[in-house]
Protein backbone atom coordinates (compact mmCIF):
# COMPACT_ATOMS: atom_id res chain seq x y z
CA UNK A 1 32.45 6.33 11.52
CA UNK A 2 31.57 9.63 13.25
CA UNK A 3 27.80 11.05 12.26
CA UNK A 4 29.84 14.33 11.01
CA UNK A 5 31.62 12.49 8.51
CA UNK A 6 28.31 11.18 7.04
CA UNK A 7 27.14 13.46 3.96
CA UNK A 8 23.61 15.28 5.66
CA UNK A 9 20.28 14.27 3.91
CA UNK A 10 17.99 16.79 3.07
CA UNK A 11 14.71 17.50 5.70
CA UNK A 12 11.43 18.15 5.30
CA UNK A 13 10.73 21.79 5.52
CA UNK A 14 7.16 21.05 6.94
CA UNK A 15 4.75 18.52 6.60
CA UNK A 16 4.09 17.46 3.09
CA UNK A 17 0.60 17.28 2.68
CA UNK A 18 0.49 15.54 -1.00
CA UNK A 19 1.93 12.48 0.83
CA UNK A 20 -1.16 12.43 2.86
CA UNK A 21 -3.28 13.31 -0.49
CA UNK A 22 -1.75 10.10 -2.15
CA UNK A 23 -1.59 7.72 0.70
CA UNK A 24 -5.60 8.47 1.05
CA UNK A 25 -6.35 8.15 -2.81
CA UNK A 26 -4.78 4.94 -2.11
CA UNK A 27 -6.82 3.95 1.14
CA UNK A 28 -9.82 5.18 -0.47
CA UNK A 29 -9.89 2.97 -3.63
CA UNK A 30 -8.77 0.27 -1.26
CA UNK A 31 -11.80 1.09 0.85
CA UNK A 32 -14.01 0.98 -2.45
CA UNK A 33 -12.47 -2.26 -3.75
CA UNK A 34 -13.19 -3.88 0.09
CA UNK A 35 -17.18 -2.60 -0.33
CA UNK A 36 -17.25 -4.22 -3.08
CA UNK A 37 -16.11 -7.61 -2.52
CA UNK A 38 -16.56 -7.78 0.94
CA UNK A 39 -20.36 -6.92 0.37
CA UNK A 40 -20.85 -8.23 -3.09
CA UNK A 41 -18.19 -10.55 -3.74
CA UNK A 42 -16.15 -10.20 -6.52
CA UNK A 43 -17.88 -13.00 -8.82
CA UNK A 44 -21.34 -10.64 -8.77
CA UNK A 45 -20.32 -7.81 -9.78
CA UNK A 46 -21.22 -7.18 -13.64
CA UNK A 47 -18.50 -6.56 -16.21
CA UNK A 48 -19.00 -3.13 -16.50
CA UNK A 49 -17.82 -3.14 -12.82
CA UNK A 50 -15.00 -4.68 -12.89
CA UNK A 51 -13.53 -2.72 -16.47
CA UNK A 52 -12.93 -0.27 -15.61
CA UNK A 53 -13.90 0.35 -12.04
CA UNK A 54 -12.47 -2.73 -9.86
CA UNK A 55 -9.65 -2.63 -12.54
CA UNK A 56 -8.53 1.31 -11.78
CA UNK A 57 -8.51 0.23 -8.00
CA UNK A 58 -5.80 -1.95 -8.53
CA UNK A 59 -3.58 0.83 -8.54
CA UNK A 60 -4.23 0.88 -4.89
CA UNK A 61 -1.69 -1.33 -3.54
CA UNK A 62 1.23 -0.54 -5.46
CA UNK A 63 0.67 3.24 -4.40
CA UNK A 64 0.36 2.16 -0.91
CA UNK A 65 3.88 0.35 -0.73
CA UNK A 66 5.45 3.13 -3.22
CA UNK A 67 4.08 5.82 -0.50
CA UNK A 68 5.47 4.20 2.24
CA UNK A 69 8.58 3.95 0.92
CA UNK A 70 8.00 7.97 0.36
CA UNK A 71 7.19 8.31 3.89
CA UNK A 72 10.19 6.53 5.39
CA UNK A 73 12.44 8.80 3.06
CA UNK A 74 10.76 12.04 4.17
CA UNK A 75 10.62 11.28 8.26
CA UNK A 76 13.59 9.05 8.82
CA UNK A 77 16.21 8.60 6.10
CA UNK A 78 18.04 11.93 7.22
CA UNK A 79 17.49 11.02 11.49
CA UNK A 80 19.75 7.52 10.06
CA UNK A 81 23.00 10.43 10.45
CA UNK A 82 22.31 11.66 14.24
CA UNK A 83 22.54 10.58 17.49
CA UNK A 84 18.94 10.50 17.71
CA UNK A 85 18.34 7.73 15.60
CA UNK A 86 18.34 5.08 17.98
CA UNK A 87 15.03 6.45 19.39
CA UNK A 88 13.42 7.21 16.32
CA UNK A 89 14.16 3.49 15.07
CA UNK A 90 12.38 2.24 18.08
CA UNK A 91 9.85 4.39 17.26
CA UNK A 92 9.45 2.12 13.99
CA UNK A 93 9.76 -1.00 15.63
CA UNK A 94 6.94 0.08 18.45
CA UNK A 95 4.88 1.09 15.56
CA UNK A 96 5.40 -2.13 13.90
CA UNK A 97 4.23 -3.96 17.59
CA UNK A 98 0.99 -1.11 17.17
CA UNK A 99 -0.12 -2.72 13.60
CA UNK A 100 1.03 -6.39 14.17
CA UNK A 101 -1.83 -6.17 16.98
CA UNK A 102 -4.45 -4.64 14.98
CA UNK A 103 -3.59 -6.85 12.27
CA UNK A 104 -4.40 -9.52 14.79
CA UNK A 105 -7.59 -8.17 16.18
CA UNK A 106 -8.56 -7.46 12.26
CA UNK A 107 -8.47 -11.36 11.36
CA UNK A 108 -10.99 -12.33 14.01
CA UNK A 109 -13.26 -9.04 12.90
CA UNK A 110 -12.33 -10.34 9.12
CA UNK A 111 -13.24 -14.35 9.76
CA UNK A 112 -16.02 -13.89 12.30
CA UNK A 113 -18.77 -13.73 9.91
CA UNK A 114 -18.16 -16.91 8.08
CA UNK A 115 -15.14 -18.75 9.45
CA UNK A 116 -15.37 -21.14 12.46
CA UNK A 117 -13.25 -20.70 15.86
CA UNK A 118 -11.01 -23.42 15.06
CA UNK A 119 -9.98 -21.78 11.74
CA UNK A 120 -9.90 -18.38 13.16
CA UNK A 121 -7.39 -19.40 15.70
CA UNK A 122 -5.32 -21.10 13.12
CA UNK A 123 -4.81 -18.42 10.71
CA UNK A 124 -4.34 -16.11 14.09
CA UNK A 125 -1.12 -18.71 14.54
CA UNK A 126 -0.38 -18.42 10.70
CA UNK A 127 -1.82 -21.80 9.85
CA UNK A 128 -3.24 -19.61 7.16
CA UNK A 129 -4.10 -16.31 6.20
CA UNK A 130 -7.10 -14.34 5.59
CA UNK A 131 -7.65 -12.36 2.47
CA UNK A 132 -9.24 -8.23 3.08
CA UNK A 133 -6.35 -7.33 6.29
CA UNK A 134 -3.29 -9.32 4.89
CA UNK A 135 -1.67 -6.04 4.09
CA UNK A 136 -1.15 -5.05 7.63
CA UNK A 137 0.64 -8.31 8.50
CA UNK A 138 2.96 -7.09 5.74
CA UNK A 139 3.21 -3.59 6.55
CA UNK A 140 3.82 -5.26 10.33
CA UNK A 141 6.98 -7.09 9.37
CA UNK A 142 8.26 -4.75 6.96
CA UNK A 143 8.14 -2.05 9.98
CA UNK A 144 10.13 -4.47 11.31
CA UNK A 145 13.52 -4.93 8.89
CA UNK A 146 13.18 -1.63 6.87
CA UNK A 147 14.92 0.06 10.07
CA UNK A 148 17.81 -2.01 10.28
CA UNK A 149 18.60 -1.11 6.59
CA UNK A 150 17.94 2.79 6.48
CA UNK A 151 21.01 4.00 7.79
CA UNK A 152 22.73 1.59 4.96
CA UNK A 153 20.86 2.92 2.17
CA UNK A 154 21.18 6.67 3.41
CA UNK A 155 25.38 5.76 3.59
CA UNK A 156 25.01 3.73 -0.10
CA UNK A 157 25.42 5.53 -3.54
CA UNK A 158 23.01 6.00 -5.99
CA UNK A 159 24.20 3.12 -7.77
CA UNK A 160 23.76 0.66 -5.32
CA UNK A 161 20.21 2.07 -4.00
CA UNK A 162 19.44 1.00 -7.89
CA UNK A 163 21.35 -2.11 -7.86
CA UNK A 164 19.99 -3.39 -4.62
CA UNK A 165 16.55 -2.65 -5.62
CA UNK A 166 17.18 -4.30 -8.87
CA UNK A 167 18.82 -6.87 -7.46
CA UNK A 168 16.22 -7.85 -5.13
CA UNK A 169 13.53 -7.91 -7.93
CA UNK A 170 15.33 -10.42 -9.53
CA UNK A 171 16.03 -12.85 -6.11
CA UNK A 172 12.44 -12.49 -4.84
CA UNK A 173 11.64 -14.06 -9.22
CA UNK A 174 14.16 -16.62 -9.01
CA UNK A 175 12.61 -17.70 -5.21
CA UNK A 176 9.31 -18.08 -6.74
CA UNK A 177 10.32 -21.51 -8.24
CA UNK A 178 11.77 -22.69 -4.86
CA UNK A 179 9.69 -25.13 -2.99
CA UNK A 180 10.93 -23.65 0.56
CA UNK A 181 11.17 -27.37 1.67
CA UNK A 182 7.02 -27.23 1.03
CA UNK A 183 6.56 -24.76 3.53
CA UNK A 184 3.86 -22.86 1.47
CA UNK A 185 3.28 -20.29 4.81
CA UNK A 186 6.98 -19.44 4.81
CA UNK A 187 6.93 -19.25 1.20
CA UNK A 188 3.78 -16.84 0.89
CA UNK A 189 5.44 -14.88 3.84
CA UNK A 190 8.69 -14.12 2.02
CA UNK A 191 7.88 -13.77 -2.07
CA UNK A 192 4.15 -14.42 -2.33
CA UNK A 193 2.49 -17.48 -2.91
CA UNK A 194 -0.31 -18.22 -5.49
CA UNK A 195 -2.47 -20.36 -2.99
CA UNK A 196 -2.46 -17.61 -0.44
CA UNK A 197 -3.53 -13.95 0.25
CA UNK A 198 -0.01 -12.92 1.43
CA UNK A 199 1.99 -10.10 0.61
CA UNK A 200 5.48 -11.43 0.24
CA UNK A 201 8.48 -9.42 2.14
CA UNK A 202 11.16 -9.99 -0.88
CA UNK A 203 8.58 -9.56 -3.56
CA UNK A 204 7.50 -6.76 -2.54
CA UNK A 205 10.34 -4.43 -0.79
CA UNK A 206 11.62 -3.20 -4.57
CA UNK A 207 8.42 -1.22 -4.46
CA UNK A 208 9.87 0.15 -0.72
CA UNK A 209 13.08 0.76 -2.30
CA UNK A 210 11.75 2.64 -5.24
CA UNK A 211 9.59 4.68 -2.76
CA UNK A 212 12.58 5.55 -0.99
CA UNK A 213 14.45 6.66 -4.34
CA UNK A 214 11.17 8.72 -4.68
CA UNK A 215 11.29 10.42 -1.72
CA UNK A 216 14.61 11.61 -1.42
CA UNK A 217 14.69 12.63 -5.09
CA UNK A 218 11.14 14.59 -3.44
CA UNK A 219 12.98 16.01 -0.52
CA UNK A 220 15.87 17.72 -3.37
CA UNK A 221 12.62 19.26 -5.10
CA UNK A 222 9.72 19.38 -4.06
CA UNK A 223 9.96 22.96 -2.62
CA UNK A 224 11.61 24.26 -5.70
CA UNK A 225 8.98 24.25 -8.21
CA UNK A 226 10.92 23.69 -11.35
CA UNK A 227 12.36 20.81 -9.72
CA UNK A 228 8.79 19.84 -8.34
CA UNK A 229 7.79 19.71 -12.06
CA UNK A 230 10.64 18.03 -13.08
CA UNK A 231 9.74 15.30 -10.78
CA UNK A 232 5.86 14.85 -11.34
CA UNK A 233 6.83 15.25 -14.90
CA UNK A 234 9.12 12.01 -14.66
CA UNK A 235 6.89 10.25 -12.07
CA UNK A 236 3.75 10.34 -14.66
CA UNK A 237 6.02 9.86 -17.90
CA UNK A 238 7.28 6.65 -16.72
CA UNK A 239 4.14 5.20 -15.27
CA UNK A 240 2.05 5.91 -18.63
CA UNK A 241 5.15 4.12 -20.23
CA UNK A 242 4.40 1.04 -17.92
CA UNK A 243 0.59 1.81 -18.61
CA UNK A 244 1.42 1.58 -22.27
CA UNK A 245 3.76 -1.85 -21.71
CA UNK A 246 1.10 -3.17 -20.46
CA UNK A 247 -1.69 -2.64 -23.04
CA UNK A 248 1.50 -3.38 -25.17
CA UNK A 249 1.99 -6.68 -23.76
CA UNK A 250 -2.18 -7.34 -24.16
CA UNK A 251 -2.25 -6.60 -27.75
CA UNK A 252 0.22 -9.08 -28.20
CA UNK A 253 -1.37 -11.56 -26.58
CA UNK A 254 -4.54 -11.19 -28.79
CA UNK A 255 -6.94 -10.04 -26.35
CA UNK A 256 -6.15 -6.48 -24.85
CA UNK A 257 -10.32 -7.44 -22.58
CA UNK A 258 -9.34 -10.30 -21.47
CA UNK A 259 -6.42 -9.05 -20.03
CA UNK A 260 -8.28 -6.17 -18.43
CA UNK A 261 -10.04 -8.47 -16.51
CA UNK A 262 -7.72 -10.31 -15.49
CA UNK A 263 -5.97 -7.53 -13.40
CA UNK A 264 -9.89 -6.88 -12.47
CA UNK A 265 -9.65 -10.20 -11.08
CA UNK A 266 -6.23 -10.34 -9.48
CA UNK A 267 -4.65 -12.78 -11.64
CA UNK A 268 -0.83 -11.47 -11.42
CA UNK A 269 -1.21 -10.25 -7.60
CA UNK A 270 0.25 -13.05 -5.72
CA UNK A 271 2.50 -13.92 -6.56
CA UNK A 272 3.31 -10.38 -8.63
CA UNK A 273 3.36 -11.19 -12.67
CA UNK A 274 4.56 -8.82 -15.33
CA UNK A 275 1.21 -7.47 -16.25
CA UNK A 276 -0.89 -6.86 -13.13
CA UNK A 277 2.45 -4.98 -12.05
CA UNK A 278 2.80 -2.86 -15.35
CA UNK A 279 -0.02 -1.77 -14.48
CA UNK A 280 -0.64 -1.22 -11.12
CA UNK A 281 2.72 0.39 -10.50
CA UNK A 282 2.48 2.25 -13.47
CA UNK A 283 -0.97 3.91 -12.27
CA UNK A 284 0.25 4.12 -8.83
CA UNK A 285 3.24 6.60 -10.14
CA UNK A 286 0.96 8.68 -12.35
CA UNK A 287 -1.15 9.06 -9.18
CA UNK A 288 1.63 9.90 -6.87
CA UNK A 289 2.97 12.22 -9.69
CA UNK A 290 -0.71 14.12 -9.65
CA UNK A 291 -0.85 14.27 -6.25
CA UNK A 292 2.45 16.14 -5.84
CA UNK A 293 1.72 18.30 -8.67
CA UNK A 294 -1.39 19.36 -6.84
CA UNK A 295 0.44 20.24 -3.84
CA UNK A 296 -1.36 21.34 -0.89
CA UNK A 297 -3.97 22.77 -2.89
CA UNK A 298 -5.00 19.46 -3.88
CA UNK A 299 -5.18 18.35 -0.71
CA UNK A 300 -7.06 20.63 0.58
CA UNK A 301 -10.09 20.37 -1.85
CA UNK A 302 -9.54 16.19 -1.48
CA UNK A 303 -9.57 17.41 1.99
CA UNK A 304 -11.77 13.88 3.48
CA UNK A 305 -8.80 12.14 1.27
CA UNK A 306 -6.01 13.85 3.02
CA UNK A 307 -7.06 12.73 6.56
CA UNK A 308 -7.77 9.38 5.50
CA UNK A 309 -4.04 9.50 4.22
CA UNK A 310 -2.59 11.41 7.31
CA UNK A 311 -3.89 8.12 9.62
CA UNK A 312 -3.71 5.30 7.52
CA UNK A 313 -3.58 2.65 10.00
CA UNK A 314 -7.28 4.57 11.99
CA UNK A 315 -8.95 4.29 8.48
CA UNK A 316 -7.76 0.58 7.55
CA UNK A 317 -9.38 -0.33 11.09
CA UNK A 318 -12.46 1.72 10.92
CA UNK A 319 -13.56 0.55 7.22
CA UNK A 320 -12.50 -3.21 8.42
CA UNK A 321 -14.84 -2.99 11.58
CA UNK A 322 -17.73 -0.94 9.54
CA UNK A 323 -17.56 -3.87 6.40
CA UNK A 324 -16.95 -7.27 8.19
CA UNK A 325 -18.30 -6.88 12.15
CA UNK A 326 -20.89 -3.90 11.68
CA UNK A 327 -22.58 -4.47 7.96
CA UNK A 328 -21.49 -8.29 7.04
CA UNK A 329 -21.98 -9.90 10.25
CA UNK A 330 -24.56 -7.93 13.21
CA UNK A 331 -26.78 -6.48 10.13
CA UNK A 332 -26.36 -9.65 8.37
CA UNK A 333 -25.47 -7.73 4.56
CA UNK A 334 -23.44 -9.97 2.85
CA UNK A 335 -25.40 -10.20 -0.46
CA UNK A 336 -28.05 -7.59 0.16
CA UNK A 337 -26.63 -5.38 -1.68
CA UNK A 338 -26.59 -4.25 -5.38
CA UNK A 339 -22.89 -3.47 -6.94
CA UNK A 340 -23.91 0.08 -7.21
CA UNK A 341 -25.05 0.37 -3.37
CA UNK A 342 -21.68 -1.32 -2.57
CA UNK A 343 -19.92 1.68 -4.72
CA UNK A 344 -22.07 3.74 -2.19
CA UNK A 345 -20.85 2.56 0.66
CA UNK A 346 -17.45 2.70 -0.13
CA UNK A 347 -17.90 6.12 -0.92
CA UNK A 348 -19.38 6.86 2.32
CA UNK A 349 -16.83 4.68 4.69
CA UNK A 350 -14.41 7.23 3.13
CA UNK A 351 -16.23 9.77 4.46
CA UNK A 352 -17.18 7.91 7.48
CA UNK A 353 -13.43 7.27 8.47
CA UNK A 354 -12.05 11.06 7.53
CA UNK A 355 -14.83 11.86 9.84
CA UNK A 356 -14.05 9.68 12.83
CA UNK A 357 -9.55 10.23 12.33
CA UNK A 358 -11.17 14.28 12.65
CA UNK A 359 -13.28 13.52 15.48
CA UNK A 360 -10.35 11.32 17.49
CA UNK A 361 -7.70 14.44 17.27
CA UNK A 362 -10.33 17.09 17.94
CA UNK A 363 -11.15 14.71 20.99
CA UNK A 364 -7.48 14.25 21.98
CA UNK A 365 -6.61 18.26 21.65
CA UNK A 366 -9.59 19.41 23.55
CA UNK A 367 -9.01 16.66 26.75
């Protein structure tokens, strides 16, 4: 088929800041969750910490993956229908190559505290997997397919964007009771596994496709503004709706605490279950859906949010290094802190990596 035949996408007039807004909202209760039990360890931390404070933070992830399905929409989906697509592709797959090494280099900062050489190297060879940096060896191997099947979404109607993502929901389920010939690594890799930290590639690329839906429905609207509002509008109404479903679910269940803590506790992560997800996805759309209605205004008064956001991948390494090598393992802090100093230093890592993504450009532009 010749590119002129192909129905043009919409483009970005201009960067969207609120992207960067709720990509760093994300980071940044990531970075808070990561003080917390990196420092503290998630079994000290008082009940008033973990409802509600380590429970909001589990919207983190789910906005993460939703946002990055956003981003791929906003940047590439339209490039799938030119000639120039080839380059921006390997673009993608370069970038993947760029986080599969930090994701690397982030185990042995990760382990080195606590772990010893021989288990290091093993999870470095996936014997294994390590728990706080997991996310990039997802984000490594998703950068790896999601370009092969842009240009078939962008060419797919609506219908089967939904189906597909629908679809897929329901495979990655079904998998989860397949034994993968005992191969719990390959398992974990592909839909999750409940003995390991793993993000799983099928259970978790519905929440890539629905970010994609997302961000070509933003494209159509978001510089109209009673289309922007129509959008945020529908973004927050359905993720209260899964909010609600979820304290709906609880109440049946008897004990609407219990089940509070639970998400606190990340029973329902891995592999995904029905109420952690209610949840977390729900909060993660009613935060994307705030974001965007703040515009850029919003992201320029959450301005040390915004750069965290616009270099994801600069702030994931810096608060790694700053928690695991600087604090944990040459100032020996692993339980020498209180829960509230760990709250602190979350607070300031934000800070501390906005600052140093700043510093880095003003450093590159100025060479």
């Amino acid at each position: 088929m010749n590119w002129k035949e192909i129905p043009q996408l919409p483009k970005a007039e201009g960067r969207i800041e609120a992207i960067d807004l709720a990509r760093g909202i994300a980071i940044g209760l990531m970075i808070v969750s990561h003080a917390v039990s990196g420092l503290v360890g998630i079994r000290n931390v008082p009940d008033w910490g973990m409802v509600p404070i380590h429970f909001l933070t589990k919207f983190s992830s789910s906005l993460f993956i939703l946002v990055f399905g956003v981003a791929l929409a906003v940047a590439f989906l339209a490039h799938t229908q030119t000639e120039q697509w080839s380059k921006r592709r390997l673009k993608l797959w370069l970038r993947a190559l760029e986080v599969w090494f930090w994701y690397k280099a982030l185990i042995i900062v990760e382990m080195l505290p606590f772990s010893a050489p021989a288990d290091i190297v093993d999870t470095l060879l996936y014997g294994r997997f390590a728990i706080w940096v997991e996310i990039l060896g997802f984000y490594a191997i998703a950068l790896l397919w999601v370009p092969l099947i842009l240009p078939l979404w962008a060419r797919a109607p609506l219908w089967g964007r939904i189906g597909a993502t629908v679809g897929l929901a329901l495979l990655a389920a079904w998998l989860q009771g397949v034994s993968f010939g005992g191969n719990d690594i390959l398992k974990a890799l592909v839909v999750d596994h409940q003995d390991h930290y793993a993000w799983g590639q099928l259970s978790r690329a519905p929440l890539i496709f629905i970010g994609l839906l997302i961000g070509e429905a933003l494209l159509r609207c978001y510089f109209t503004t009673h289309l922007r509002r129509r959008l945020v509008l529908a973004l927050v109404g359905v993720g209260v709706l899964m909010i609600a479903a979820f304290y709906g679910l609880a109440l049946v269940e008897g004990d609407v605490h219990a089940a509070m803590m639970s998400v606190a506790r990340n029973v329902g992560k891995h592999p995904p279950g029905l109420g952690f997800m209610l949840f977390s996805v729900g909060g993660a759309l009613v935060l994307l859906g705030l974001a965007l209605a703040g515009g850029a205004l919003a992201a320029k008064v959450l301005w040390p949010l915004t750069v965290v956001g616009s270099d994801a991948l600069k702030a994931f390494i810096f608060h790694i290094v700053m928690i695991f090598l600087v604090l944990r393992f040459l100032l020996e802090g692993e339980g020498m802190y209180t829960y509230l100093q760990a709250l602190g230093v979350g607070g300031v890592l934000i800070l501390g990596a906005a600052a140093w993504i700043w510093l880095t450009r003003w450093m590159a532009e100025h060479r």
